[in-house]
C-alpha atoms as a PDB file:
ATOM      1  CA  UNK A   1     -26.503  -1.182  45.200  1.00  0.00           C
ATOM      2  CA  UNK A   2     -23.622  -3.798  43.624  1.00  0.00           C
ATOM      3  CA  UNK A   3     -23.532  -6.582  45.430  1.00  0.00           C
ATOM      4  CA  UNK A   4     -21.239  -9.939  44.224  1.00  0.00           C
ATOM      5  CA  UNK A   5     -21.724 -13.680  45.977  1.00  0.00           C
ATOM      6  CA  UNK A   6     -18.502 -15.021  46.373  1.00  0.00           C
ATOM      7  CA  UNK A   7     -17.333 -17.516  48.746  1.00  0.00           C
ATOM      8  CA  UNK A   8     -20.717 -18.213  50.379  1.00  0.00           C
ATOM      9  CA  UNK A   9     -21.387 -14.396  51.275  1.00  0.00           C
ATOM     10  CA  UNK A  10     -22.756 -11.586  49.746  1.00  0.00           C
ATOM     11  CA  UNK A  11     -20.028  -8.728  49.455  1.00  0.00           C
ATOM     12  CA  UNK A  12     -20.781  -5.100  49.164  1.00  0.00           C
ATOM     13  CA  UNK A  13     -18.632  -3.299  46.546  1.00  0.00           C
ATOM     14  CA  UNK A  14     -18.367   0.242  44.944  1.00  0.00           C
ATOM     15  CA  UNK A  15     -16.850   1.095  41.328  1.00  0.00           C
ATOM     16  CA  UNK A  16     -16.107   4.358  39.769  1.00  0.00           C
ATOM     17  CA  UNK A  17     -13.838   5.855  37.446  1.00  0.00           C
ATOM     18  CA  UNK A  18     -12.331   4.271  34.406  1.00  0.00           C
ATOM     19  CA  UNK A  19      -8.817   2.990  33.673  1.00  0.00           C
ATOM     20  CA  UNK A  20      -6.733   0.773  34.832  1.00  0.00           C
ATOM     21  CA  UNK A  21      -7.895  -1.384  37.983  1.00  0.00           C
ATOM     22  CA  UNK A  22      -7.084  -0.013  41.792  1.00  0.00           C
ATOM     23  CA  UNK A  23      -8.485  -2.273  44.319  1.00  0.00           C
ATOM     24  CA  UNK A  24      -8.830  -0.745  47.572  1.00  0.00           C
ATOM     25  CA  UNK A  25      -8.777  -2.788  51.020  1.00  0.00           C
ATOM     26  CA  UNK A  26      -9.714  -1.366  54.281  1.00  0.00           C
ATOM     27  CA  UNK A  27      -8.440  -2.584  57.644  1.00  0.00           C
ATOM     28  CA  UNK A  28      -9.848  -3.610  61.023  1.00  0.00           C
ATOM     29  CA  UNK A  29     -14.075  -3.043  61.413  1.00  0.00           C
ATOM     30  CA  UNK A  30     -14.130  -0.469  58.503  1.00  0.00           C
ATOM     31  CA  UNK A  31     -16.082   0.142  56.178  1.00  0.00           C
ATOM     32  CA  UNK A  32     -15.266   1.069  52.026  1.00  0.00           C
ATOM     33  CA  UNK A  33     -16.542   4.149  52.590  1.00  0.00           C
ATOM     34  CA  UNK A  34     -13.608   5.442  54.201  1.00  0.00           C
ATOM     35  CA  UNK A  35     -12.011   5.428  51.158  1.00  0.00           C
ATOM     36  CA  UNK A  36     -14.313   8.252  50.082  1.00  0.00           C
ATOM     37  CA  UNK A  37     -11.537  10.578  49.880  1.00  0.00           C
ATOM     38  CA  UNK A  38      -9.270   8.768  47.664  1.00  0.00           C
ATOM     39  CA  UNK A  39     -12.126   6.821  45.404  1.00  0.00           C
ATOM     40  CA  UNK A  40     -12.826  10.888  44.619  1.00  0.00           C
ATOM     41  CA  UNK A  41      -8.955  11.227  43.537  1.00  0.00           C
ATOM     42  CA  UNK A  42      -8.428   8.246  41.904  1.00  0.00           C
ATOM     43  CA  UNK A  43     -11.113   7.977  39.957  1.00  0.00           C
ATOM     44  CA  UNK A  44     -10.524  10.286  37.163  1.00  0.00           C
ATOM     45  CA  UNK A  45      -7.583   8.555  36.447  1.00  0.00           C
ATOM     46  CA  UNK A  46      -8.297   4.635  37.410  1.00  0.00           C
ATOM     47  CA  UNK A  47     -11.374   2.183  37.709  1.00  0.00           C
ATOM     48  CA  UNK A  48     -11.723   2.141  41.977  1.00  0.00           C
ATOM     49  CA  UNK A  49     -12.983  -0.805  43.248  1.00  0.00           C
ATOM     50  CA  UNK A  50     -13.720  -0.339  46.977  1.00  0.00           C
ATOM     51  CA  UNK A  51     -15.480  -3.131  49.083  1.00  0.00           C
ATOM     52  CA  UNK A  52     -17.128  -3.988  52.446  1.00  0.00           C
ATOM     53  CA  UNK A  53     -14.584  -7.037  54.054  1.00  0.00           C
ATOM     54  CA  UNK A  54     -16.459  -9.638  55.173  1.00  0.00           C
ATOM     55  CA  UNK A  55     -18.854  -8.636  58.581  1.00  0.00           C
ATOM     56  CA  UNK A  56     -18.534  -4.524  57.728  1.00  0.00           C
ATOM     57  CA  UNK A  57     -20.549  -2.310  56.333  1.00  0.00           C
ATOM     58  CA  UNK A  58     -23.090  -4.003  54.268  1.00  0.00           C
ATOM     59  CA  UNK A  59     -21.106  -7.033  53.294  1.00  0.00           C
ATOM     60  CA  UNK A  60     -22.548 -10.045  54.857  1.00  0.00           C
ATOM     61  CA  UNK A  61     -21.353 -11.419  59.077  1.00  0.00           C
ATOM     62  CA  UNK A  62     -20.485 -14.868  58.841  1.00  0.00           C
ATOM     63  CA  UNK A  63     -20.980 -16.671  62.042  1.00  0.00           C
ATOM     64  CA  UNK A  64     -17.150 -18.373  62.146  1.00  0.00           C
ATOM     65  CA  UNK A  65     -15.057 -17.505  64.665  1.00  0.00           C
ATOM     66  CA  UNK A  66     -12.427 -16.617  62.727  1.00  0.00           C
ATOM     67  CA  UNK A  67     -12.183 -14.108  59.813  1.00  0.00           C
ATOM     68  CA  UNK A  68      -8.522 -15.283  58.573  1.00  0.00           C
ATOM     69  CA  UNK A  69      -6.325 -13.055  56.810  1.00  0.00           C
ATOM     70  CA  UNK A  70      -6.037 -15.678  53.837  1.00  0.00           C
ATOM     71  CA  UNK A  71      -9.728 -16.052  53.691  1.00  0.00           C
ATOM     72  CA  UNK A  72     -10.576 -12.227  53.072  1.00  0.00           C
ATOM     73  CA  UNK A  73      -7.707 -12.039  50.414  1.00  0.00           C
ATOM     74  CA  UNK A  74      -9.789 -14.799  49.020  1.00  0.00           C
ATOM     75  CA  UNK A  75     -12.773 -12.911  48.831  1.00  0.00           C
ATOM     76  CA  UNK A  76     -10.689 -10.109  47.228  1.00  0.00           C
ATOM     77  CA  UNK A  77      -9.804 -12.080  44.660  1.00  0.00           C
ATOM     78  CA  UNK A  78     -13.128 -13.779  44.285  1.00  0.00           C
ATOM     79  CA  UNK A  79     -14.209 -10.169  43.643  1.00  0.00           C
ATOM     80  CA  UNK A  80     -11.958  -9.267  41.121  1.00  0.00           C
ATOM     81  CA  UNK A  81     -12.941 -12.561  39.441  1.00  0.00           C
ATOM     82  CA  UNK A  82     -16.492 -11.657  39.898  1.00  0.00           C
ATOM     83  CA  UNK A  83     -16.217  -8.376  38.098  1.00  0.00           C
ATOM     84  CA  UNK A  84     -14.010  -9.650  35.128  1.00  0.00           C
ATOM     85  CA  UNK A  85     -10.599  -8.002  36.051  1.00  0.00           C
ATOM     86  CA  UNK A  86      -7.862  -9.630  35.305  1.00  0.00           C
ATOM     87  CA  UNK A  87      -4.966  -7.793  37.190  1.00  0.00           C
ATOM     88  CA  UNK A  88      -5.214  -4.969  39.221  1.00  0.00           C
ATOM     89  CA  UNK A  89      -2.843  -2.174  41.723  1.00  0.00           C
ATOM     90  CA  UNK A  90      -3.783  -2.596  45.555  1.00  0.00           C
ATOM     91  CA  UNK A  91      -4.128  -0.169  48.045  1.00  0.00           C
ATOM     92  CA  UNK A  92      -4.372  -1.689  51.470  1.00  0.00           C
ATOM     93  CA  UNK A  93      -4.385   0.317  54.679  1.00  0.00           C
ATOM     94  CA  UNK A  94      -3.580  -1.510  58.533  1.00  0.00           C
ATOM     95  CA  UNK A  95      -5.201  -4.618  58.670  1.00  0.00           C
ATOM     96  CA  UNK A  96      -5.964  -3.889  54.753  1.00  0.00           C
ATOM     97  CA  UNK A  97      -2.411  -4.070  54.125  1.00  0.00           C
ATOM     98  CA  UNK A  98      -2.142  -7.441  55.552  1.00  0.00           C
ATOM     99  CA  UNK A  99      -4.676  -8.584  53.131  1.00  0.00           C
ATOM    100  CA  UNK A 100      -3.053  -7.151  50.285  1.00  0.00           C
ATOM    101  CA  UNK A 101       0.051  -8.696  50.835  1.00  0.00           C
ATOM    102  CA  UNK A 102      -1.692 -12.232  51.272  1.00  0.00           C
ATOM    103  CA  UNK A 103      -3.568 -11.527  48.196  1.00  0.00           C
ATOM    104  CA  UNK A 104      -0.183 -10.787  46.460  1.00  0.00           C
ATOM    105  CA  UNK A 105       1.709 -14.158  47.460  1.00  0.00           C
ATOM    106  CA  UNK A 106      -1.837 -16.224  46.847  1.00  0.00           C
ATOM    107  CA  UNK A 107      -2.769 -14.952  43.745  1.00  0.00           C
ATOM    108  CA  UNK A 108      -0.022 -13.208  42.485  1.00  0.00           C
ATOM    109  CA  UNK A 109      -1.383 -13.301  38.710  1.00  0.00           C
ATOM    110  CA  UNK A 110      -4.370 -10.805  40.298  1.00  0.00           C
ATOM    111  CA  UNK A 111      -1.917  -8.047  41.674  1.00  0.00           C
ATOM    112  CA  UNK A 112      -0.004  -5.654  39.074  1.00  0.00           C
ATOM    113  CA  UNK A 113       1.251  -3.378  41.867  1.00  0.00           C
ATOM    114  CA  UNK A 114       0.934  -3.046  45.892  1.00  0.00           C
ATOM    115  CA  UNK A 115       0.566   0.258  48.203  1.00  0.00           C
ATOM    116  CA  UNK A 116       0.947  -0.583  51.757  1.00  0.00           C
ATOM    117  CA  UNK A 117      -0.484   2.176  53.985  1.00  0.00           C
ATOM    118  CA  UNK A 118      -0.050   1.890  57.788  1.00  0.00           C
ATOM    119  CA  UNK A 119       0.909  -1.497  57.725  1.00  0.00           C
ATOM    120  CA  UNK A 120       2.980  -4.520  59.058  1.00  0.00           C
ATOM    121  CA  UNK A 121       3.953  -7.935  58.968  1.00  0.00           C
ATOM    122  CA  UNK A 122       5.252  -8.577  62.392  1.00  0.00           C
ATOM    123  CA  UNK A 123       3.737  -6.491  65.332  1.00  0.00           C
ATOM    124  CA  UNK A 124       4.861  -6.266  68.858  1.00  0.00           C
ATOM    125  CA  UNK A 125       3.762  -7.041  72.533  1.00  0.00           C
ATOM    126  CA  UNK A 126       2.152  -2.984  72.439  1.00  0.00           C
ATOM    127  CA  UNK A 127       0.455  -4.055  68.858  1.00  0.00           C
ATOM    128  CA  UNK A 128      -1.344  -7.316  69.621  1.00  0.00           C
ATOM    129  CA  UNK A 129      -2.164  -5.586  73.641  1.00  0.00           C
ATOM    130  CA  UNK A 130      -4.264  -2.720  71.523  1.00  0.00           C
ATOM    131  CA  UNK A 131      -6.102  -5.242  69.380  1.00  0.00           C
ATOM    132  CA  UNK A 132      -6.919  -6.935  72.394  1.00  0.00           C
ATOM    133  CA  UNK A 133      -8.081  -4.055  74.056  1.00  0.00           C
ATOM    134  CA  UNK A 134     -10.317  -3.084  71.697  1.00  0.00           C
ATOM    135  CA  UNK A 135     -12.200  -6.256  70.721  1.00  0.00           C
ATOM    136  CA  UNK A 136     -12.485  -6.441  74.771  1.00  0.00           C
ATOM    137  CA  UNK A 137     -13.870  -2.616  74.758  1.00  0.00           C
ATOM    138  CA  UNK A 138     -16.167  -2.833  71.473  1.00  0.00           C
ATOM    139  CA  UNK A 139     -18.559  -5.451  73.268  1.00  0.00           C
ATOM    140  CA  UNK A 140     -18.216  -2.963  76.438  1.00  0.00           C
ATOM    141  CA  UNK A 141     -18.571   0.545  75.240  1.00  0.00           C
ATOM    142  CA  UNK A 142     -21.101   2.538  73.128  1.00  0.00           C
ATOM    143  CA  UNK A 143     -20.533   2.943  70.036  1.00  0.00           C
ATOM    144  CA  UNK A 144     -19.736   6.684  69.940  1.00  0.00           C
ATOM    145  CA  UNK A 145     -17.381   6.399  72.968  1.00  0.00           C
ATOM    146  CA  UNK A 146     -15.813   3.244  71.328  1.00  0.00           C
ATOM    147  CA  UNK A 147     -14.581   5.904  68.147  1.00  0.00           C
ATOM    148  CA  UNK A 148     -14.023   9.172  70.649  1.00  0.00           C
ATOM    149  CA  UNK A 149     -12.153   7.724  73.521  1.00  0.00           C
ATOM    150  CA  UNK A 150     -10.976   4.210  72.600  1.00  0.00           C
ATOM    151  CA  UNK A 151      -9.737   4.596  68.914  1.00  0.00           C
ATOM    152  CA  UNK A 152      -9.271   8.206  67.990  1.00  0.00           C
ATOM    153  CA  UNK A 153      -5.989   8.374  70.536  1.00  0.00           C
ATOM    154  CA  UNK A 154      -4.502   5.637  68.550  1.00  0.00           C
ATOM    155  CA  UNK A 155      -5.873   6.570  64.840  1.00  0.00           C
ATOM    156  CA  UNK A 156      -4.725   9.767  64.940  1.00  0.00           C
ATOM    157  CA  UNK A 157      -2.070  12.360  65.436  1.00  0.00           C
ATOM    158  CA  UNK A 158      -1.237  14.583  68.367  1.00  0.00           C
ATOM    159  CA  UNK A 159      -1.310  17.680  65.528  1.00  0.00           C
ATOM    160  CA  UNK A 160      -5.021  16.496  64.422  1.00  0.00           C
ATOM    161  CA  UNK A 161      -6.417  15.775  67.953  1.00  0.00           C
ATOM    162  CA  UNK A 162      -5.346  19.152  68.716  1.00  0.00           C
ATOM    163  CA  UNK A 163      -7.915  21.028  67.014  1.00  0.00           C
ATOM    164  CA  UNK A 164     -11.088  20.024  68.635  1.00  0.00           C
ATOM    165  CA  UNK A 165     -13.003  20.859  65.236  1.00  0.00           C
ATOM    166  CA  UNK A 166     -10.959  18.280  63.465  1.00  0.00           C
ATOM    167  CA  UNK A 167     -11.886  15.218  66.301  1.00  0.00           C
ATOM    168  CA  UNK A 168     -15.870  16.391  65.967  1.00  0.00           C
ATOM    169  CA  UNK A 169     -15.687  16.430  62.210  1.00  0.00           C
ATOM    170  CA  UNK A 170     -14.153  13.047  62.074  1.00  0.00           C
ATOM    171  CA  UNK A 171     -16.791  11.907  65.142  1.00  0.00           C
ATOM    172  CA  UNK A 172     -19.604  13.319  62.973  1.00  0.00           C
ATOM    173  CA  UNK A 173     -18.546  11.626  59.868  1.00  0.00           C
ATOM    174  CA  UNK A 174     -18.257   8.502  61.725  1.00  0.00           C
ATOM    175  CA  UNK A 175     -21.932   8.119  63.350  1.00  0.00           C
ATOM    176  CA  UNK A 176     -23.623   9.388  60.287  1.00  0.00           C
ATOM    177  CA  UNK A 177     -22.646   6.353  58.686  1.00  0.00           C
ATOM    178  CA  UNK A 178     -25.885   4.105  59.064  1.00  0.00           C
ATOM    179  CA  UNK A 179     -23.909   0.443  59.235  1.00  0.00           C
ATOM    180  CA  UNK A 180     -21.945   0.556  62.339  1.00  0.00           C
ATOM    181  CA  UNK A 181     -19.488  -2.557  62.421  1.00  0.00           C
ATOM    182  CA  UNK A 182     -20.827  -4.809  65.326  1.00  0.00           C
ATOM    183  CA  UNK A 183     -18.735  -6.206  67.922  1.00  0.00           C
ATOM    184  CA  UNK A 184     -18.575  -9.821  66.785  1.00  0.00           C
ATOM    185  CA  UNK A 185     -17.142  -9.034  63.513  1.00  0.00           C
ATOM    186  CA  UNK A 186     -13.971  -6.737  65.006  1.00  0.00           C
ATOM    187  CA  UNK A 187     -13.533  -9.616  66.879  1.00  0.00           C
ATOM    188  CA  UNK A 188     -13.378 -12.008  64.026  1.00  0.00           C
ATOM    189  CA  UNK A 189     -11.307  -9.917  62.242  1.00  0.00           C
ATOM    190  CA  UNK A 190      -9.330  -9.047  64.981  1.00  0.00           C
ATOM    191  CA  UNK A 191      -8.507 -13.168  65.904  1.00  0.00           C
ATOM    192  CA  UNK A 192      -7.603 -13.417  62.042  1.00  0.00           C
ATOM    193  CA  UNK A 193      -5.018 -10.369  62.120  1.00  0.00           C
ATOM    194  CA  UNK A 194      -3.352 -11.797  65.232  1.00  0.00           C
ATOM    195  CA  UNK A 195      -3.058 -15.077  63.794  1.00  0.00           C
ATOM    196  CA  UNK A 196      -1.694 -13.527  61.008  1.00  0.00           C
ATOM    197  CA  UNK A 197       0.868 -11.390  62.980  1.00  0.00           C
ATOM    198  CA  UNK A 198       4.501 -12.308  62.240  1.00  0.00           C
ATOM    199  CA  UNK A 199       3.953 -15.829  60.191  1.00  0.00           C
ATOM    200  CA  UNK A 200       4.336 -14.260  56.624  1.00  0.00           C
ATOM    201  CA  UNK A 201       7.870 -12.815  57.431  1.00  0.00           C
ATOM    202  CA  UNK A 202      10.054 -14.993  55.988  1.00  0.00           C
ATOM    203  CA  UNK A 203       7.770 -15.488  52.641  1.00  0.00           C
ATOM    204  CA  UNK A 204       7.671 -11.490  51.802  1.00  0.00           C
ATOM    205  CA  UNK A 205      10.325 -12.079  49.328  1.00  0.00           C
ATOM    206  CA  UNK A 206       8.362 -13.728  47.411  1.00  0.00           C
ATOM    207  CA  UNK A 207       6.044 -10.459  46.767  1.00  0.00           C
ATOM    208  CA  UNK A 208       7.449  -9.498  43.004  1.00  0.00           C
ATOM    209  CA  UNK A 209       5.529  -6.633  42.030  1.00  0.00           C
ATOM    210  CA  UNK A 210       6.271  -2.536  42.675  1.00  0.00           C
ATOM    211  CA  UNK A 211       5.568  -2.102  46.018  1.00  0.00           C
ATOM    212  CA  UNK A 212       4.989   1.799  47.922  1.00  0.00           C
ATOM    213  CA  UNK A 213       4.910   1.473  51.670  1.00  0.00           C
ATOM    214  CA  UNK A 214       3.491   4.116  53.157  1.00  0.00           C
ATOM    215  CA  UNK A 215       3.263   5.054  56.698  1.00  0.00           C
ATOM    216  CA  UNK A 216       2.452   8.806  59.291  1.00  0.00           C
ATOM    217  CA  UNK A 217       5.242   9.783  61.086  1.00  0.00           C
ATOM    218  CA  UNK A 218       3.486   9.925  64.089  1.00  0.00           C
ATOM    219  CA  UNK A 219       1.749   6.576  64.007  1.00  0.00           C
ATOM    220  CA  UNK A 220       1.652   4.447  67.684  1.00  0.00           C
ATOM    221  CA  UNK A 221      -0.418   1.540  66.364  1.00  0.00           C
ATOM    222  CA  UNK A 222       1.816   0.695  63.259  1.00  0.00           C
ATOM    223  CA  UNK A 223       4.928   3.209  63.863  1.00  0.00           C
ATOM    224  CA  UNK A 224       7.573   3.948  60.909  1.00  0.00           C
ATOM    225  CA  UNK A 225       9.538   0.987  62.020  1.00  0.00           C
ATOM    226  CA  UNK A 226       7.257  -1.491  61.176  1.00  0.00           C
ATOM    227  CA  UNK A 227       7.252  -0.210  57.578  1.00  0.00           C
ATOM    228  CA  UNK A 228      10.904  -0.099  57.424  1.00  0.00           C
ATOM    229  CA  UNK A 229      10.786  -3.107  57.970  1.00  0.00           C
ATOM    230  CA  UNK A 230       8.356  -3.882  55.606  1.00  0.00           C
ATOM    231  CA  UNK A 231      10.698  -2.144  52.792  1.00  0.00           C
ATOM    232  CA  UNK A 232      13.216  -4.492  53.433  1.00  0.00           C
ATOM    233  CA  UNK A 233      11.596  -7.688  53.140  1.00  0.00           C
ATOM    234  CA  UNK A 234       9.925  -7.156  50.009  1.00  0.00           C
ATOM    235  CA  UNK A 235      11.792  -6.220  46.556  1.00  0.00           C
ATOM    236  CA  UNK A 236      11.127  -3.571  45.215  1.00  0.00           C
ATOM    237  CA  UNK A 237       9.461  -1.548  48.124  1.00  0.00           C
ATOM    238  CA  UNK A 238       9.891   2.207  48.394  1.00  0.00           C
ATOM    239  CA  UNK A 239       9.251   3.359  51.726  1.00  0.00           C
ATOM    240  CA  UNK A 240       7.974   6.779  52.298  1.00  0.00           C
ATOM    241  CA  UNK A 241       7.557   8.651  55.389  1.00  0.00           C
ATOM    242  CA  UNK A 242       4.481  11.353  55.625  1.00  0.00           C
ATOM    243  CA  UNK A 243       2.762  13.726  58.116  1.00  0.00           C
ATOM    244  CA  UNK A 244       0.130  12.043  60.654  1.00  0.00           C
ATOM    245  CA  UNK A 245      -0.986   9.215  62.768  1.00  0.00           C
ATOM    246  CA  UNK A 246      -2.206   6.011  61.896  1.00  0.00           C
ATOM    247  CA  UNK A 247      -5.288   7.389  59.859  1.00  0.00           C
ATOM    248  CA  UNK A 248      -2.752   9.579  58.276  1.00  0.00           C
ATOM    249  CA  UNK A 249      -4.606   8.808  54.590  1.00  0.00           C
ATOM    250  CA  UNK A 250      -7.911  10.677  56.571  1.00  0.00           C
ATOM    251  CA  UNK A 251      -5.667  13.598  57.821  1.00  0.00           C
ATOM    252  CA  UNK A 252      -3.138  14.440  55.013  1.00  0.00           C
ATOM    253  CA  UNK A 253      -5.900  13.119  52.454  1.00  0.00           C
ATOM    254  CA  UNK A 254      -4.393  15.439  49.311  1.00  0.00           C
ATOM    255  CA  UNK A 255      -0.984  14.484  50.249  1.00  0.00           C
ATOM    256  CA  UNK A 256      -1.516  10.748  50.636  1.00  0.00           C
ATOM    257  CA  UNK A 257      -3.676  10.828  47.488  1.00  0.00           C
ATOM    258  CA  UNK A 258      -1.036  12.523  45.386  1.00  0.00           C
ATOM    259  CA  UNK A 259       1.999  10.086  46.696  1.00  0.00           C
ATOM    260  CA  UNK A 260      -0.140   7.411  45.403  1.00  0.00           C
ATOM    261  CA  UNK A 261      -1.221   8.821  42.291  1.00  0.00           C
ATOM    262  CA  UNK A 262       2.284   9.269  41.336  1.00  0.00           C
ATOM    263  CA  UNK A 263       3.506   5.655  42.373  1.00  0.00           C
ATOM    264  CA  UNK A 264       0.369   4.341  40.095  1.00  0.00           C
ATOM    265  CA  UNK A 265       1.299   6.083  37.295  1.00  0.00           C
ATOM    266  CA  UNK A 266       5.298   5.406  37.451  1.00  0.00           C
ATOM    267  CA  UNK A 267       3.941   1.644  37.432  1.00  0.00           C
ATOM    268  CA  UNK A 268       1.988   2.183  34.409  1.00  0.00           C
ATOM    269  CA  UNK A 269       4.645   3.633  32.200  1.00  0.00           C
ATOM    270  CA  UNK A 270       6.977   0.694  32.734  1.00  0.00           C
END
């Protein structure tokens, strides 16, 4: 099991594939094996690089109070560093995103292209109440109600949570997964997104590379406006509007998989 010291912890990281570099960044108490889906796609086209942020999965918990947003782009990049690669394409979904774009302006020699999934820069009163609710709820409720009742409304679609096989699936997926993210680290996290939440707006011009924003159509958490948004701070950006909720890379896998594929290889050939 790969495991790289960087920055004081001990990070847990995956790599498969050959190519060029994707680096793939997770959002808020997940783990890299959510990226299962698209590690499978990508790799027979690009070296994937998916990791645990710090206090998931089996990356380490450090006891600060605060996981900051500029801090885990650190670690990205201390991992990147740690495995020899010079410059890589980022995939960041939700809270991921965030750390992909402060991994762009802090090291921008690192990043060769950015994919924003589900993202934002500046989130509103609704946004920040949610977080809040569920750092609240995670030290509250079990660990299988946290997923079912707390997160799955907001994660995904009204289309998906319609077909009860689709929700027990997802739920089985989910528990079968033997590192469960503990409450004190989505709180961490959580205080480091919020302090992150709309101080990076006025520096997003300063992101230079290709840039694909992504975003579900039916997303609550993260809706299509915040990625408009997005596209029109940062140069270059191509917004594009698919099916689903906020987990829309889980529920239109194929589709999200081949939008990216295709943006990854357009950046290549230039």
């Amino acid at each position: 099991m790969p495991f790289a010291v960087v920055n004081q912890i001990r990070i847990h990281y995956e790599v498969s594939g050959q190519g060029a570099p994707v680096l793939m960044i997770n959002g808020l108490s997940a783990p890299s094996v959510n990226w299962a889906l698209q590690a499978k796609a990508l790799a027979p086209h690009f070296q994937v690089i998916t990791f645990d942020n710090r206090g998931v999965g089996e990356t380490d918990l450090p006891s600060e109070p605060v996981y900051a947003t500029a801090q885990m782009a650190d670690d990205a990049a201390a991992l990147l560093q740690h495995l020899a690669i010079p410059r890589a394409h980022v995939v960041g979904a939700s809270m991921g995103g965030t750390i992909a774009m402060e991994l762009a302006l802090r090291h921008p020699r690192l990043v060769r292209s950015l994919t924003l999934a589900c993202t934002w820069a500046d989130g509103d009163a609704r946004f920040v109440h949610a977080i809040e609710a569920w750092v609240a709820l995670a030290y509250r409720v079990p660990v299988e109600e946290r997923f079912r009742y707390v997160l799955y409304p907001w994660i995904f679609s009204p289309a998906f949570l319609a077909k009860k096989e689709n929700v027990e699936q997802a739920f089985q997926r989910t528990l079968a997964y033997p590192h469960q993210t503990k409450p004190e680290a989505i709180e961490r996290q959580a205080r480091g997104l919020l302090a992150w939440n709309g101080t990076r707006v006025n520096r997003l011009g300063g992101i230079r590379v290709p840039t694909l924003v992504l975003v579900g159509k039916d997303d609550i958490l993260t809706p299509p406006a915040f990625s408009k948004f997005l596209a029109t701070k940062i140069r270059r950006a191509r917004l594009v509007v698919l099916p689903g909720g906020h987990g829309f890379f889980l529920e239109q896998a194929d589709l999200f998989n081949r939008t990216v594929l295709r943006f990854l290889r357009s950046v290549r050939s230039k």
